[in-house]
N, C-alpha and C. Protein backbone atom coordinates (compact mmCIF):
# COMPACT_ATOMS: atom_id res chain seq x y z
N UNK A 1 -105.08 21.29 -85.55
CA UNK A 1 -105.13 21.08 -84.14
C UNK A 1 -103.73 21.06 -83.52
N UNK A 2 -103.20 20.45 -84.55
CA UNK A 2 -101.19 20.95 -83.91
C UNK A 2 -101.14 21.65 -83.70
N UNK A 3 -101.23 22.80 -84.45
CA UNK A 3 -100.63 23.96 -84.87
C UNK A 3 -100.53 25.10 -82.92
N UNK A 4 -101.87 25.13 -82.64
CA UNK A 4 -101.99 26.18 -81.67
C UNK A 4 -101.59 25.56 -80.71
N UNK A 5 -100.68 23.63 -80.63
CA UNK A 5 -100.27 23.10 -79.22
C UNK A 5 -98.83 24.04 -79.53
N UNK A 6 -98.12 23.75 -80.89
CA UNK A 6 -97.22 24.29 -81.25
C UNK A 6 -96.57 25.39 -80.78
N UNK A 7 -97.28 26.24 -80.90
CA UNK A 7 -97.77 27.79 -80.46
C UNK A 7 -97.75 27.61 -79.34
N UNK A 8 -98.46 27.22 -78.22
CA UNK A 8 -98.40 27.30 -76.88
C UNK A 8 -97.04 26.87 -76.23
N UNK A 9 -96.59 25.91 -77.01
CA UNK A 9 -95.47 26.09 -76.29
C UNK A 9 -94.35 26.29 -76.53
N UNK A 10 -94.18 27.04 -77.57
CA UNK A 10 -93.14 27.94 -78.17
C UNK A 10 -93.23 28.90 -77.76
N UNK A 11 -94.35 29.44 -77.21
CA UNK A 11 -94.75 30.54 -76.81
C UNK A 11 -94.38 30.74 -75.30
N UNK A 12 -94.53 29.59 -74.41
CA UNK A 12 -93.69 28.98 -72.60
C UNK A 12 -92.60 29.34 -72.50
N UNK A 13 -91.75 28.76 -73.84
CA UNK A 13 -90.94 28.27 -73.84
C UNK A 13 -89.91 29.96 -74.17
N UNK A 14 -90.79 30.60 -75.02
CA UNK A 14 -89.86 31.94 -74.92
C UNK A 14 -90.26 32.49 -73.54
N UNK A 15 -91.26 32.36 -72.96
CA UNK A 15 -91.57 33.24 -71.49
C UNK A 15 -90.88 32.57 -70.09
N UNK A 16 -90.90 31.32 -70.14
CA UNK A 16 -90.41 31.01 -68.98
C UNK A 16 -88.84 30.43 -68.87
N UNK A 17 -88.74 29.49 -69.71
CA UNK A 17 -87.39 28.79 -70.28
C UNK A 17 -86.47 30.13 -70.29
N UNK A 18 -86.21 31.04 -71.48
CA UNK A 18 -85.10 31.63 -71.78
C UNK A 18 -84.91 32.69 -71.02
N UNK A 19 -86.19 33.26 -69.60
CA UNK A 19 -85.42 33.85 -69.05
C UNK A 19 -84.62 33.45 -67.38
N UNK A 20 -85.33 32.16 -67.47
CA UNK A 20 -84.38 31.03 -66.39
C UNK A 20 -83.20 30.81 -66.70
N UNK A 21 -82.74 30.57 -68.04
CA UNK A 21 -81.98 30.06 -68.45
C UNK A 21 -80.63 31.15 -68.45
N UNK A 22 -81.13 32.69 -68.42
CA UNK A 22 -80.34 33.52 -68.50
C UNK A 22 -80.03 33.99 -67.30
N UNK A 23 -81.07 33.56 -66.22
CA UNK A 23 -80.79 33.60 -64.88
C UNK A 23 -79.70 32.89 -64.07
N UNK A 24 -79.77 31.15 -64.44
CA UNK A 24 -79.08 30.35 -64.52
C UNK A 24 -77.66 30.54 -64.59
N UNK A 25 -77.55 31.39 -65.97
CA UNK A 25 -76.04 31.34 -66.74
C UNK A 25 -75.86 32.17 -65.73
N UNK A 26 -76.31 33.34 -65.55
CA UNK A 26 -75.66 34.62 -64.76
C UNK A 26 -75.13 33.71 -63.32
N UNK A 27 -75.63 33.49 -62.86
CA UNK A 27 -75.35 32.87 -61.46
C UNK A 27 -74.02 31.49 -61.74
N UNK A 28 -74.25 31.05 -62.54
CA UNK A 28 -73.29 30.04 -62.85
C UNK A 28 -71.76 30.87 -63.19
N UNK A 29 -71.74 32.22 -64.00
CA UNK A 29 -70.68 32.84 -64.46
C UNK A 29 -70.52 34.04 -63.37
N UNK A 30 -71.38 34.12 -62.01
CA UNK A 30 -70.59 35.04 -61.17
C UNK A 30 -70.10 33.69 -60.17
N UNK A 31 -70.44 32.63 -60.10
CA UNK A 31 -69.55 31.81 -59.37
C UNK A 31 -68.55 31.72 -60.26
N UNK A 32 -68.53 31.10 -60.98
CA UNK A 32 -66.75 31.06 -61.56
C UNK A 32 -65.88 31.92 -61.43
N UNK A 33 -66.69 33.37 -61.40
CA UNK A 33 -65.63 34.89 -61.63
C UNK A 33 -65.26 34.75 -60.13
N UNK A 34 -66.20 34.64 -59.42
CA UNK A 34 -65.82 34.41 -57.69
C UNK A 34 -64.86 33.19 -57.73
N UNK A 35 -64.77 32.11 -57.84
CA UNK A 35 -63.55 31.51 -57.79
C UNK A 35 -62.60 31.59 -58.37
N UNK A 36 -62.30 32.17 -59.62
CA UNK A 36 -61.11 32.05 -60.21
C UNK A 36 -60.71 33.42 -59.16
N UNK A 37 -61.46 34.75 -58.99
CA UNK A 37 -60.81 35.32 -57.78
C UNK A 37 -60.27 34.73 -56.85
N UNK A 38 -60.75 33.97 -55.98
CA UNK A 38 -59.86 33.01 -54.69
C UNK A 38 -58.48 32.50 -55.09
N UNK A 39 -58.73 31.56 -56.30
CA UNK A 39 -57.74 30.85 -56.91
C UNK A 39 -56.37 31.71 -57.39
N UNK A 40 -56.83 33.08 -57.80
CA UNK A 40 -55.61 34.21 -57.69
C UNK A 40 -54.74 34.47 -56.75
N UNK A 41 -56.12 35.09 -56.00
CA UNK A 41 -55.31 34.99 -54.81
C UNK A 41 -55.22 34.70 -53.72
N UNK A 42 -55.14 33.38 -53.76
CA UNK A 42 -54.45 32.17 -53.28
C UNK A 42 -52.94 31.93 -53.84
N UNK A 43 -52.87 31.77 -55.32
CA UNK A 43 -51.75 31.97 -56.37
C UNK A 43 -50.55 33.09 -55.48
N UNK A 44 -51.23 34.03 -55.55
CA UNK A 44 -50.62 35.25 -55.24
C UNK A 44 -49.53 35.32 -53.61
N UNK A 45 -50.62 35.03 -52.87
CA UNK A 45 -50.40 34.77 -51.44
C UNK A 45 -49.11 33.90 -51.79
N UNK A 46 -49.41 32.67 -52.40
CA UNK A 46 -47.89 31.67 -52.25
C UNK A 46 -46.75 32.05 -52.64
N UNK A 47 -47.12 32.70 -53.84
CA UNK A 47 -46.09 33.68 -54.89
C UNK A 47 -45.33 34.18 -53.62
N UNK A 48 -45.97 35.22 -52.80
CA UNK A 48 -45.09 36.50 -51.87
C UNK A 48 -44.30 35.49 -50.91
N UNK A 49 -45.44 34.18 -50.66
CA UNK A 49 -44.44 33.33 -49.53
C UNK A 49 -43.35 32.53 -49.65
N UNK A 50 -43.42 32.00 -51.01
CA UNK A 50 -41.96 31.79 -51.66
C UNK A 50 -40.68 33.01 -51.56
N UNK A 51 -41.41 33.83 -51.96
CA UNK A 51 -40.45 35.31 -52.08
C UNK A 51 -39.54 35.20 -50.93
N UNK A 52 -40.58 35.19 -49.74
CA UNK A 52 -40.62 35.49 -47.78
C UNK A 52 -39.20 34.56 -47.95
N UNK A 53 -39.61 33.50 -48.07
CA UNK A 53 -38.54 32.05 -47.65
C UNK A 53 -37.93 32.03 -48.29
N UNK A 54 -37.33 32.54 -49.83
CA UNK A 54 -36.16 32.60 -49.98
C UNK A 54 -35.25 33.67 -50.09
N UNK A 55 -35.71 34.65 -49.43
CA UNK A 55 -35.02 35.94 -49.08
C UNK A 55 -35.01 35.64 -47.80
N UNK A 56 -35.36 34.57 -46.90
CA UNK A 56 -34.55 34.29 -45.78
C UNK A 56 -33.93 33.38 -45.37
N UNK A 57 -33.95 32.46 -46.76
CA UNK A 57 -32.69 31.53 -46.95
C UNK A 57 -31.20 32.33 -47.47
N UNK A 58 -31.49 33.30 -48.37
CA UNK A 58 -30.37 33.62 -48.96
C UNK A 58 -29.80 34.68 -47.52
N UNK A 59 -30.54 35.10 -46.88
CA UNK A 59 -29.79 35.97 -45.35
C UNK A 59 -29.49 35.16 -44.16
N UNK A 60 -30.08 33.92 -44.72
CA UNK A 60 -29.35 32.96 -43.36
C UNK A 60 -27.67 32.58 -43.83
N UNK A 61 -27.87 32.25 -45.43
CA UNK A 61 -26.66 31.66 -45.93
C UNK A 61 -25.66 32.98 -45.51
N UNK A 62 -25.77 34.15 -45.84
CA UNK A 62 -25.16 35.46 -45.93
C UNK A 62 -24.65 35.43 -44.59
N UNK A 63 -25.61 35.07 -43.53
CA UNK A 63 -24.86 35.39 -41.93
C UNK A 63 -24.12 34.37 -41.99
N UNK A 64 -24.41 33.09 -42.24
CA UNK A 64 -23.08 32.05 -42.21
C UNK A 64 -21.91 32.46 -42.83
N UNK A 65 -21.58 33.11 -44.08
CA UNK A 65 -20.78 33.41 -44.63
C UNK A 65 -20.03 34.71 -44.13
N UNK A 66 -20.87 35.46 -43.29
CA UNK A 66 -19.91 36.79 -43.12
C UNK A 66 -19.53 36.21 -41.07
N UNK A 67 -20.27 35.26 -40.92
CA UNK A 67 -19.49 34.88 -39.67
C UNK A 67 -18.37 34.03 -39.60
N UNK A 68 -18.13 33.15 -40.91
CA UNK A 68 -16.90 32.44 -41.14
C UNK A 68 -15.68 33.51 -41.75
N UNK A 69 -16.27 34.57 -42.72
CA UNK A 69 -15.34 35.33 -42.84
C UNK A 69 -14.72 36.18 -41.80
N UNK A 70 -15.66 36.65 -40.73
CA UNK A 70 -14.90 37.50 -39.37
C UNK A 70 -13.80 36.50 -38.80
N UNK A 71 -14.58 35.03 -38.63
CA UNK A 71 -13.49 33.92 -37.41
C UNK A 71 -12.38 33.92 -38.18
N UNK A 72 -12.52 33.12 -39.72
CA UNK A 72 -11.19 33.30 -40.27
C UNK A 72 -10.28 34.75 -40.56
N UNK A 73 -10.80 35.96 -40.14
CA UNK A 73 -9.98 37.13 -40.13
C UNK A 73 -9.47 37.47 -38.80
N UNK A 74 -10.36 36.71 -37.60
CA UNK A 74 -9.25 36.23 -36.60
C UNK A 74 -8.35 35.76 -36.56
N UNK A 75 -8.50 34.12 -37.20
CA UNK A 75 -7.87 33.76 -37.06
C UNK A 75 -6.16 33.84 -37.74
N UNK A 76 -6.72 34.83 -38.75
CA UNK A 76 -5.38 35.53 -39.27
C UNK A 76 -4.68 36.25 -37.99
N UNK A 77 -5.19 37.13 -38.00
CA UNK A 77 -4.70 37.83 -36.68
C UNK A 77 -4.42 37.09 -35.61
N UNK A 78 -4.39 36.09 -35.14
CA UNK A 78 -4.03 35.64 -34.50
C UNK A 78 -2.27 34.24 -34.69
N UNK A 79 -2.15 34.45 -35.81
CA UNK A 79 -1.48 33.89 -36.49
C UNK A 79 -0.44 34.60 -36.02
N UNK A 80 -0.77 36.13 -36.65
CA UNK A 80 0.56 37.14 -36.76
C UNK A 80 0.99 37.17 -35.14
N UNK A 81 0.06 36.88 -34.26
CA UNK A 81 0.92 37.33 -32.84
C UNK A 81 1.57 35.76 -32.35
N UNK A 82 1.29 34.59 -33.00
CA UNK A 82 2.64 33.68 -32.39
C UNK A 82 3.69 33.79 -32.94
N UNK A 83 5.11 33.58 -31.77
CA UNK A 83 5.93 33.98 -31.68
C UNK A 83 6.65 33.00 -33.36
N UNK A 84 7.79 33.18 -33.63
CA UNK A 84 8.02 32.43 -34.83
C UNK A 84 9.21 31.11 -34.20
N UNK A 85 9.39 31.39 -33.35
CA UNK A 85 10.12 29.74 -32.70
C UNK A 85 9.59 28.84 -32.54
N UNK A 86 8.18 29.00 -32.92
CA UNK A 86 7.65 27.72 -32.29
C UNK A 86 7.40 27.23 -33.72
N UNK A 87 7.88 27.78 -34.51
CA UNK A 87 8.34 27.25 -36.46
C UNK A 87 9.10 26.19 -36.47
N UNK A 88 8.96 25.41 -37.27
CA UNK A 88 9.96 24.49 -37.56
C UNK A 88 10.73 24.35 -38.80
């Protein structure tokens, strides 16, 4: 009298269970593939925006530096035109 409860539901259990279950997984493993996509690029996006901001830190520093180098190449030149009496 076991035997055919046995059977019945081993028998469910391959028809309804394992192909839910494969339904399940699928849907569970295209969400993950869909987020670890976002999570890339997201990754990615910050990656380029780091890039952005410090390639316009290093051209801010660069204009500071080539505008102190012009004043002080004035101010050379401007050296050479006072007169030398006013030397001590």
């Amino acid at each position: 009298m076991m035997k055919p409860l046995v059977h019945f539901f081993a028998k469910n259990l391959a028809i309804f269970f394992l192909p839910v279950a494969i339904i399940v997984s699928a849907i569970a493993y295209l969400g993950y593939e869909l987020e670890a996509e976002r999570i890339y690029n997201r990754l990615a996006l910050t990656g380029q925006e780091i890039a952005r901001t410090g390639n316009a830190t290093v051209l801010r520093h660069l204009d500071l530096i080539t505008s102190d180098v012009i004043f002080l190449s004035q101010e050379s030149e401007l050296n050479d035109y006072i007169p030398k009496a006013f030397e001590f």
